[in-house]
Protein backbone atom coordinates (compact mmCIF):
# COMPACT_ATOMS: atom_id res chain seq x y z
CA UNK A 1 390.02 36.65 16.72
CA UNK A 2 388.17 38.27 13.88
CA UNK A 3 386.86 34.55 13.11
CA UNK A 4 385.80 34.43 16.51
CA UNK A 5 383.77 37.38 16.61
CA UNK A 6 381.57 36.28 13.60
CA UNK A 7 381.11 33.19 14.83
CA UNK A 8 379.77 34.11 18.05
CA UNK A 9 377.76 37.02 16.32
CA UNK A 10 376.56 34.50 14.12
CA UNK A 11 375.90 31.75 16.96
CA UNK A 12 373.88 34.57 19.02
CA UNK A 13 372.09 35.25 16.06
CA UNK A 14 370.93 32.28 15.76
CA UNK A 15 370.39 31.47 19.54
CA UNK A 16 367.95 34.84 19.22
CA UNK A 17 366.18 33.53 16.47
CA UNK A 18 365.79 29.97 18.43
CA UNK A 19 364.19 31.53 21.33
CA UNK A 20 361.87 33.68 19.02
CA UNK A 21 360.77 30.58 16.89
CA UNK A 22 359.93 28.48 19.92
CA UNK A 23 357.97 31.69 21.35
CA UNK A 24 356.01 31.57 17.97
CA UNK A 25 355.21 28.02 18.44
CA UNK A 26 354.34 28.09 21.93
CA UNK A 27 352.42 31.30 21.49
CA UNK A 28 350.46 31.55 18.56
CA UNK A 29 347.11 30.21 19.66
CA UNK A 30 346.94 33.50 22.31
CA UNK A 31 347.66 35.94 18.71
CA UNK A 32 344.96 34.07 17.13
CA UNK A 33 342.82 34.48 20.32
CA UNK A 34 343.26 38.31 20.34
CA UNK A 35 343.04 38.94 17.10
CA UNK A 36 339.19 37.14 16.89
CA UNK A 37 338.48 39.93 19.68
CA UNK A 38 340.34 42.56 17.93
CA UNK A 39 337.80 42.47 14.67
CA UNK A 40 334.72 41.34 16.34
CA UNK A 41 332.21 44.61 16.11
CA UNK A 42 330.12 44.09 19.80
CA UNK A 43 328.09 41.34 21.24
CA UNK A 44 325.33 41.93 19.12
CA UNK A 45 327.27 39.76 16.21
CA UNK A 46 325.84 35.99 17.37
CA UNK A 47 329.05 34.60 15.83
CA UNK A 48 331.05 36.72 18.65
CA UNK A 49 333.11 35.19 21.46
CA UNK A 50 331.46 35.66 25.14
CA UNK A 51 334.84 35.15 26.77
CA UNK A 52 338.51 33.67 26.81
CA UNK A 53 337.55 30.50 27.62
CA UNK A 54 334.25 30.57 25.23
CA UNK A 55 336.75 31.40 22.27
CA UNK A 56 338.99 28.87 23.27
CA UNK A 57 336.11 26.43 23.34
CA UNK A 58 334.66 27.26 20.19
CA UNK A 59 337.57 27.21 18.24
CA UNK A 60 338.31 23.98 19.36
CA UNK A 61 334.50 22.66 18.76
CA UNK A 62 334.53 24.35 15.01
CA UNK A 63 338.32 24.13 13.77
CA UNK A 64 340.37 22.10 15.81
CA UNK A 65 343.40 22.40 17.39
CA UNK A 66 345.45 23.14 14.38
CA UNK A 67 342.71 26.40 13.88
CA UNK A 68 345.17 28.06 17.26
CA UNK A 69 348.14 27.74 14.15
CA UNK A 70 346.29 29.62 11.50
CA UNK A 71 348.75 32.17 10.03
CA UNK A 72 351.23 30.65 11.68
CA UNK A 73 353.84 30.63 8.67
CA UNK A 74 354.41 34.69 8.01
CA UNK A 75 355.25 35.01 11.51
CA UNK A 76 358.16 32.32 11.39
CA UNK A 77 359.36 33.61 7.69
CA UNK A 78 359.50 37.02 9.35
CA UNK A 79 361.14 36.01 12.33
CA UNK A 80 365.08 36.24 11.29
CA UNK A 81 364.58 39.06 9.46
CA UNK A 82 362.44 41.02 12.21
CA UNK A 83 364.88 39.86 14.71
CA UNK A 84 367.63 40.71 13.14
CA UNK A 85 365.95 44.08 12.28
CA UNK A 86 365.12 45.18 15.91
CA UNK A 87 367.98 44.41 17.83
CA UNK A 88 370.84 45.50 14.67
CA UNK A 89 368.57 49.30 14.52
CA UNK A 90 368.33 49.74 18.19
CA UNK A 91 372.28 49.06 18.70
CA UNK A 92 373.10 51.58 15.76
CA UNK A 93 370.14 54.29 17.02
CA UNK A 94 371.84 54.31 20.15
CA UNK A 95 375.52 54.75 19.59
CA UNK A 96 373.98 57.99 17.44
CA UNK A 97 372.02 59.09 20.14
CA UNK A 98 374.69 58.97 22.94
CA UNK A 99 376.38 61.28 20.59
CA UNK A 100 373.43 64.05 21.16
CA UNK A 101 372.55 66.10 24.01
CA UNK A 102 369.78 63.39 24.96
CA UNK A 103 370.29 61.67 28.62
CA UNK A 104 371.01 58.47 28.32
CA UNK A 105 367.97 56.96 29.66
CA UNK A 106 365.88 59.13 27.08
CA UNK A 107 368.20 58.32 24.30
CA UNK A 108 367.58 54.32 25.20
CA UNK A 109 363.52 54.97 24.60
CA UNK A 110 364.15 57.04 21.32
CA UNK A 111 366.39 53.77 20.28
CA UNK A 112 363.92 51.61 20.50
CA UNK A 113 361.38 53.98 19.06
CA UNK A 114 363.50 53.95 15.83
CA UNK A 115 364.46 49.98 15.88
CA UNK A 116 360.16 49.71 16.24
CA UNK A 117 359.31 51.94 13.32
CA UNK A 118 362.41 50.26 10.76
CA UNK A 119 360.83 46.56 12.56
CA UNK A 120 357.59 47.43 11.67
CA UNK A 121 357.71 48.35 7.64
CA UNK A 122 359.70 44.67 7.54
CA UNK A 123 357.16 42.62 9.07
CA UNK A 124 353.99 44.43 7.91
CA UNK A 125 353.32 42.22 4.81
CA UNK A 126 353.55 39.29 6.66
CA UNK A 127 351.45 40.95 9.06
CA UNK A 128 348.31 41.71 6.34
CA UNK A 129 348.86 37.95 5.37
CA UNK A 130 348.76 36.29 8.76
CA UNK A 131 345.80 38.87 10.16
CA UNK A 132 343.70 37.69 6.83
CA UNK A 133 344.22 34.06 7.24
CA UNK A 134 343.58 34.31 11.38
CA UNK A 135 340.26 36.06 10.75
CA UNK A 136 339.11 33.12 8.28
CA UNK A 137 336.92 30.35 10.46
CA UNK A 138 336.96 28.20 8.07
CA UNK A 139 338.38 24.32 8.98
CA UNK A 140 342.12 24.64 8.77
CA UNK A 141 342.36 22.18 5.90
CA UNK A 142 339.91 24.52 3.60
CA UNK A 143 341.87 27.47 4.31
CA UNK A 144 344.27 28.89 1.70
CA UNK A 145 347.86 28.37 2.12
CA UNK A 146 349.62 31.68 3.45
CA UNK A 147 351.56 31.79 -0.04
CA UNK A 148 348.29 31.57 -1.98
CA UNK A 149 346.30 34.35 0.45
CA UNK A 150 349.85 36.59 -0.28
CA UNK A 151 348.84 36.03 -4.04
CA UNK A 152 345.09 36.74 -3.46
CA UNK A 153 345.65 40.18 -1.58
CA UNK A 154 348.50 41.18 -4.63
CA UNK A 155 346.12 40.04 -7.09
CA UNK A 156 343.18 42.06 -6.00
CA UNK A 157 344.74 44.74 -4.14
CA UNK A 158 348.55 44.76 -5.32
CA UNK A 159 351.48 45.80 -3.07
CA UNK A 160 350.10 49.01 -1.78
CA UNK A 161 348.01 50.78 0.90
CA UNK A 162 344.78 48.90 0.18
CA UNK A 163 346.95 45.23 -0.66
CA UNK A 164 349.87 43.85 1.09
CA UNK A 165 351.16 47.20 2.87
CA UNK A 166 347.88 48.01 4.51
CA UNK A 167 347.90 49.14 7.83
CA UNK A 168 351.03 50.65 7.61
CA UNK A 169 350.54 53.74 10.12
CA UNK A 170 348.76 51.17 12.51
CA UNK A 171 351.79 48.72 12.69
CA UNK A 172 354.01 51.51 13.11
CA UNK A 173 352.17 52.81 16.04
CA UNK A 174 352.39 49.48 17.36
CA UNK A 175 355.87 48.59 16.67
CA UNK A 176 357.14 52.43 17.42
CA UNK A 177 355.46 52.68 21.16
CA UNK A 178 356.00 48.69 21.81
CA UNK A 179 359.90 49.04 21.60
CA UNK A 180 360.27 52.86 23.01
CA UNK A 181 358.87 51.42 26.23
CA UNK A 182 360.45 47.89 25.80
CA UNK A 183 363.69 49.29 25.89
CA UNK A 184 363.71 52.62 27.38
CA UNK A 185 361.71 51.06 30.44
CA UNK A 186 363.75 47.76 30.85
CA UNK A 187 367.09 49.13 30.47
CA UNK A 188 366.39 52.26 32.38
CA UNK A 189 364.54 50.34 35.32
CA UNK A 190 367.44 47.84 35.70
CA UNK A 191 370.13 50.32 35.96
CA UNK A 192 368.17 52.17 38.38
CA UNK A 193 367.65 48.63 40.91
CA UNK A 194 370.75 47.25 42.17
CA UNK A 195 372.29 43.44 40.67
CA UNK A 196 372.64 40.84 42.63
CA UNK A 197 375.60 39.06 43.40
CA UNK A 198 374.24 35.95 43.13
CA UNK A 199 373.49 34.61 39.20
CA UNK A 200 369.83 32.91 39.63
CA UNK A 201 368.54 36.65 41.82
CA UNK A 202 370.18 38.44 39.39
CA UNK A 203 368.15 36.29 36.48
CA UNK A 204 364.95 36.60 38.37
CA UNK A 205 365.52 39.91 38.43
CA UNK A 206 365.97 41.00 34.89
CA UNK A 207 363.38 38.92 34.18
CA UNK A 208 361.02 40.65 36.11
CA UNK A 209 361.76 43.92 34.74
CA UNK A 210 361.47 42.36 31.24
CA UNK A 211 357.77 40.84 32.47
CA UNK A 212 356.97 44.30 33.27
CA UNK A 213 358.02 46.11 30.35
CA UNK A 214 356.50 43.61 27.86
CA UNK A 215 353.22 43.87 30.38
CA UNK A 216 353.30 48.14 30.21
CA UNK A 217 354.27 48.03 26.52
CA UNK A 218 351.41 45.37 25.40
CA UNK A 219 349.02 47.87 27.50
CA UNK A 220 350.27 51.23 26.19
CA UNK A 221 349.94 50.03 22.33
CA UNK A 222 347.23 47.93 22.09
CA UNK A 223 344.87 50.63 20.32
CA UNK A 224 347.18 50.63 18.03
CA UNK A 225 347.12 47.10 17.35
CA UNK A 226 343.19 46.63 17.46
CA UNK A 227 342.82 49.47 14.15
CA UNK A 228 345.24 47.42 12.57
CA UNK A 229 343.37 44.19 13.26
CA UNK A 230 340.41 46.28 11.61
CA UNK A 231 342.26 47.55 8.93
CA UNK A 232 344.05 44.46 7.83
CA UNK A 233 341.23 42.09 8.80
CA UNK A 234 338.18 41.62 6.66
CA UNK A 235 335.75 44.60 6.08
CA UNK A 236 331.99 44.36 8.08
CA UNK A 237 330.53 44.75 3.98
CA UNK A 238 332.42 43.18 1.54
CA UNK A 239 333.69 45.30 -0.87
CA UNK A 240 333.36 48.34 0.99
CA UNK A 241 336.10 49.71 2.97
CA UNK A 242 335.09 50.80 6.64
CA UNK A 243 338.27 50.69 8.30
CA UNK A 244 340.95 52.93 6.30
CA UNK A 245 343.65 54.71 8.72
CA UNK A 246 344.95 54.19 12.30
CA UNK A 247 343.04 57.06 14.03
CA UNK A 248 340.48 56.66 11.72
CA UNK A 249 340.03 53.28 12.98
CA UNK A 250 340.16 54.48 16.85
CA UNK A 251 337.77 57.11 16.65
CA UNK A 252 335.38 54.77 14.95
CA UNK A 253 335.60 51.88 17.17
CA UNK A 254 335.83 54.33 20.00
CA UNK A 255 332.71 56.21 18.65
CA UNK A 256 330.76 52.74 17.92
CA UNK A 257 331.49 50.38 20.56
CA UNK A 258 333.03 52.04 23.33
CA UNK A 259 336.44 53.08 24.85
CA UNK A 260 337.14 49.56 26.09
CA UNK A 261 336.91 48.71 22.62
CA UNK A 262 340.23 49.69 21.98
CA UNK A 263 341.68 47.22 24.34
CA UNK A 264 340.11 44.45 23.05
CA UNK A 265 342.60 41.44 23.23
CA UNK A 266 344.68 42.56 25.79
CA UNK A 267 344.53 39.80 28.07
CA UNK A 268 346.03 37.04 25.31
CA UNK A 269 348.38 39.94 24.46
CA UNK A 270 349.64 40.20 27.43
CA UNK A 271 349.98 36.88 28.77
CA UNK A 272 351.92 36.42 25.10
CA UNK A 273 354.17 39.43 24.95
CA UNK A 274 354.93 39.49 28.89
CA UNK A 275 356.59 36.60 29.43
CA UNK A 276 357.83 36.53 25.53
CA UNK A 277 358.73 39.74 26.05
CA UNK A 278 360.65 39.07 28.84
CA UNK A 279 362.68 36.02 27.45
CA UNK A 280 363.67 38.23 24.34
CA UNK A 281 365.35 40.57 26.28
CA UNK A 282 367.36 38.04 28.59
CA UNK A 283 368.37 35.75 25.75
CA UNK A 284 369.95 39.34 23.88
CA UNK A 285 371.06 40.65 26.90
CA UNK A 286 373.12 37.51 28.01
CA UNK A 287 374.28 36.56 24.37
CA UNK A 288 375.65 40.55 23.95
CA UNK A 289 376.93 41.00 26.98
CA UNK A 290 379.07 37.56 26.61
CA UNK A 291 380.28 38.92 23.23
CA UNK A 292 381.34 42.03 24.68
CA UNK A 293 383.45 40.31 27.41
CA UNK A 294 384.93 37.54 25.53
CA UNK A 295 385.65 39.58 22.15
């Protein structure tokens, strides 16, 4: 039996990781998409994208199809790891926090508050790395490799808050609110609507709520994620350092272009992280709750 169980752990580890590698793949070119709005300063810049469908175009015209898989690499390196990350911290944040006073429903959103915050000091290297090489408009085949822009920032900037660990307090923010709602909404919201007796309603179902929490989430935190688009990408005057911390960050692009500013990307967020969002949760939901039956 105790063979069993680390098998199927392992298997469902694995089966997790699957789904998240194929949602890089398939999604990527929507992250690159948002964040070329995320660190473009107003329409004034003639370089700047119009619209969706104008960035789509001219990244096409000027870098090809491959220029949608720029900084593609950190993401899939960090995918086990953050993967493994998220869903291992929320399970062990929550059997603390059903031992405090906390109603369960709140103690689900503090979970996932806690799994974001440990996900997001993992994955914010790869983060600085993949932001850098997505800003660069260069033809894909003159672009560093991601292992030789990871040397460049260390190099110049070393491991720290200016080098690979910039943007810290932003990709907390991020990662923090993402999973609080992620979690605390999806699991609350589906305990609160009846299942279905039949298997394909009861999939259509979860996967609605999942839709909608990944949709609320991407909504909720996306300030968040445009100052650390600032932050980690590249600096309006070389050399001098405009965009330093989250709020920072906020108040200036709040102050400068506007309060839509700070929601700048959504749409390619959310038409990534909705449905991706969604798929996450099913393929850990089904995979744990077959473990917990079976073993």
């Amino acid at each position: 039996v105790a063979h069993g169980k680390v098998f199927w752990r392992t298997w469902s580890h694995r089966m997790t990781r699957s789904g998240g590698l194929v949602e890089i793949c398939l999604m990527h070119p929507l992250d690159v998409v948002k964040t070329r709005f995320q660190i473009q300063r107003g329409t004034s810049d003639p370089t700047s994208y119009k619209s969706l469908s104008d960035c789509f175009r001219t990244v096409i015209r000027n870098e090809g199809i491959v220029g949608f898989y720029k900084g593609i690499l950190p993401p899939i390196v960090a995918e086990t790891p953050k993967r493994a990350v998220k869903f291992f911290t929320f399970e062990q944040y929550k059997k603390v926090l059903n031992l405090t006073p906390l109603s369960p429903g709140l103690a689900l959103s503090v979970a996932g508050l806690g799994a974001g915050l440990t996900e997001a000091v993992v994955v914010n290297p790869f983060e600085v790395v993949k932001v850098s090489l997505q800003a660069n408009r260069d033809s894909f085949t003159k672009q560093p490799s991601s292992f030789a822009q990871a040397r460049l920032i260390i190099n110049s900037d070393g491991f720290g808050a200016r080098g690979l660990n910039k943007g810290l307090t932003s990709t907390l923010g991020r990662h923090g609110v993402f999973n609080m709602i992620y979690f605390g909404f999806y699991f609350n919201v589906k305990d609160a609507i009846p299942s279905s007796p039949d298997p394909t309603l009861e999939f259509m179902r979860k996967f609605a709520i999942g839709l909608v929490s990944g949709t609320i989430s991407s909504c909720v935190n996306i300030p968040f994620d445009v100052a650390k688009s600032r932050i980690q990408g590249p600096q309006p005057v070389p050399g001098e350092i405009k965009y330093r911390t989250c709020f920072q960050s906020m108040a200036l692009v709040y102050r400068e272009e506007g309060y839509l500013a700070l929601y700048k990307g959504l749409v390619p967020k959310i038409m990534r992280l909705g449905p991706g969002g969604a798929v996450m949760l099913l393929v850990y939901e089904y995979v744990s709750g077959w473990l917990r039956t079976n073993w």
